[in-house]
Protein backbone atom coordinates (compact mmCIF):
# COMPACT_ATOMS: atom_id res chain seq x y z
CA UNK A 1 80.38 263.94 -16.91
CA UNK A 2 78.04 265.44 -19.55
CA UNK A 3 79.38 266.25 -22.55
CA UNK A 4 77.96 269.72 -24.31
CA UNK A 5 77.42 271.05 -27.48
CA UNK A 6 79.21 274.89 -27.87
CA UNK A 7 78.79 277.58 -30.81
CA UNK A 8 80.64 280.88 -31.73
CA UNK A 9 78.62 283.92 -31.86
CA UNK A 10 79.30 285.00 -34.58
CA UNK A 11 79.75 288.88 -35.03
CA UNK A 12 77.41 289.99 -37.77
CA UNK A 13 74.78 287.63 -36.13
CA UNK A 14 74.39 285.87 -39.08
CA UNK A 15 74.59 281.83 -39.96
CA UNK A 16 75.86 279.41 -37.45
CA UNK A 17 79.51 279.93 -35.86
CA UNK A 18 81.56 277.08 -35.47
CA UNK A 19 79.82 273.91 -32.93
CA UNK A 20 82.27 272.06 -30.51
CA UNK A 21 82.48 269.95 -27.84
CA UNK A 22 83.14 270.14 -23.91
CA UNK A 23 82.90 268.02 -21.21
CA UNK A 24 81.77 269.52 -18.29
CA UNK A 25 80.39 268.60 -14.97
CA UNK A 26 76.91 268.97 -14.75
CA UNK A 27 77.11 271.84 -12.05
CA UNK A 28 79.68 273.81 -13.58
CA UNK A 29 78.68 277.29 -15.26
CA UNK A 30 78.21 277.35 -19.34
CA UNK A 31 81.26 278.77 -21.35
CA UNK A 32 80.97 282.55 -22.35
CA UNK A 33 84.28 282.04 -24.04
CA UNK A 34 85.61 279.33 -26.68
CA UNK A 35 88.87 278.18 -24.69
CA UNK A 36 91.20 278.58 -27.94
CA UNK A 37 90.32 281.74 -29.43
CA UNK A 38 88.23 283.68 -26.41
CA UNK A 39 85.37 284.22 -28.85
CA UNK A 40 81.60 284.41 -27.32
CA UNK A 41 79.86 281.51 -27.54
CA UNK A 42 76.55 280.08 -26.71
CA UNK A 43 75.44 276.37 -25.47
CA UNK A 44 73.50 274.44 -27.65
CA UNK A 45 70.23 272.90 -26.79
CA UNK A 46 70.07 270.15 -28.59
CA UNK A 47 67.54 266.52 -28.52
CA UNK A 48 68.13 264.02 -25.79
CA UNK A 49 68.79 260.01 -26.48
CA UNK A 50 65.95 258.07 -26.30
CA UNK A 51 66.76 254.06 -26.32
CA UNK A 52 63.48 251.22 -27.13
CA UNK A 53 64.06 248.18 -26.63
CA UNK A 54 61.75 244.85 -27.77
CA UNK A 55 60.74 242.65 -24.71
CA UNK A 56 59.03 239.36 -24.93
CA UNK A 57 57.34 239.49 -21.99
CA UNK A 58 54.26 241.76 -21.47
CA UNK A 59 54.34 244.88 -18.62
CA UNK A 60 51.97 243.50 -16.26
CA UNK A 61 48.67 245.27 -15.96
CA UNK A 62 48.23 248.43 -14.32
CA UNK A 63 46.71 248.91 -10.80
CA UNK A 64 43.31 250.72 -10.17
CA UNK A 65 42.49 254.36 -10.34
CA UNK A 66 42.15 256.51 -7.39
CA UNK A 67 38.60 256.88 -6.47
CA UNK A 68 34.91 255.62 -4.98
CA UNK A 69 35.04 251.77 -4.99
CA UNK A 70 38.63 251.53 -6.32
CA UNK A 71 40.94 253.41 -4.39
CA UNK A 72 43.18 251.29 -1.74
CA UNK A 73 43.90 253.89 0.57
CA UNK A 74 40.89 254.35 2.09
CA UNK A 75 40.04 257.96 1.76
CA UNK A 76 36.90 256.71 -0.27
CA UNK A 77 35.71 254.04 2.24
C-alpha cells in the first residue's frame, strides 16, 4: 500500500498546516478530514523516487526505425 503525504488547511489560508502521513490503498478516496482532530486537509503532491544504478555491461543497440528500407513489418515493402 502507498503511503501519502496529508496537510491541514489551515483557516486564514496562510503558511503550511501541519504534513502527515497515511497509508492508504491506492483506490481508496483522499482524506477531507485529519483522523485526530477532523480538520480539512489536502493531499500532497509531492516528487516520485527515481533509483540509477551503474551496470558494466552495455544496453545492446537499438533496433531500426519504422520506415522505407528499414521497417520489418512490411507495410513499406
Amino acid at each position: 500500500m502507498p503511503t501519502y503525504i496529508y496537510e491541514t488547511l489551515r483557516p486564514d489560508g496562510d503558511g503550511q498546516g501541519e504534513r502527515f502521513e497515511v497509508r492508504q490503498s491506492i483506490g481508496d478516496p483522499p482524506l477531507t478530514r485529519h483522523p485526530e482532530t477532523g480538520l480539512p486537509v489536502r493531499r500532497v503532491i509531492s516528487g516520485g523516487l527515481g533509483l540509477l544504478t551503474r551496470s558494466e555491461t552495455s544496453l545492446p543497440e537499438p533496433g531500426p526505425g519504422c520506415g522505407p528500407g528499414t521497417c520489418g513489418c512490411g507495410r513499406f515493402s
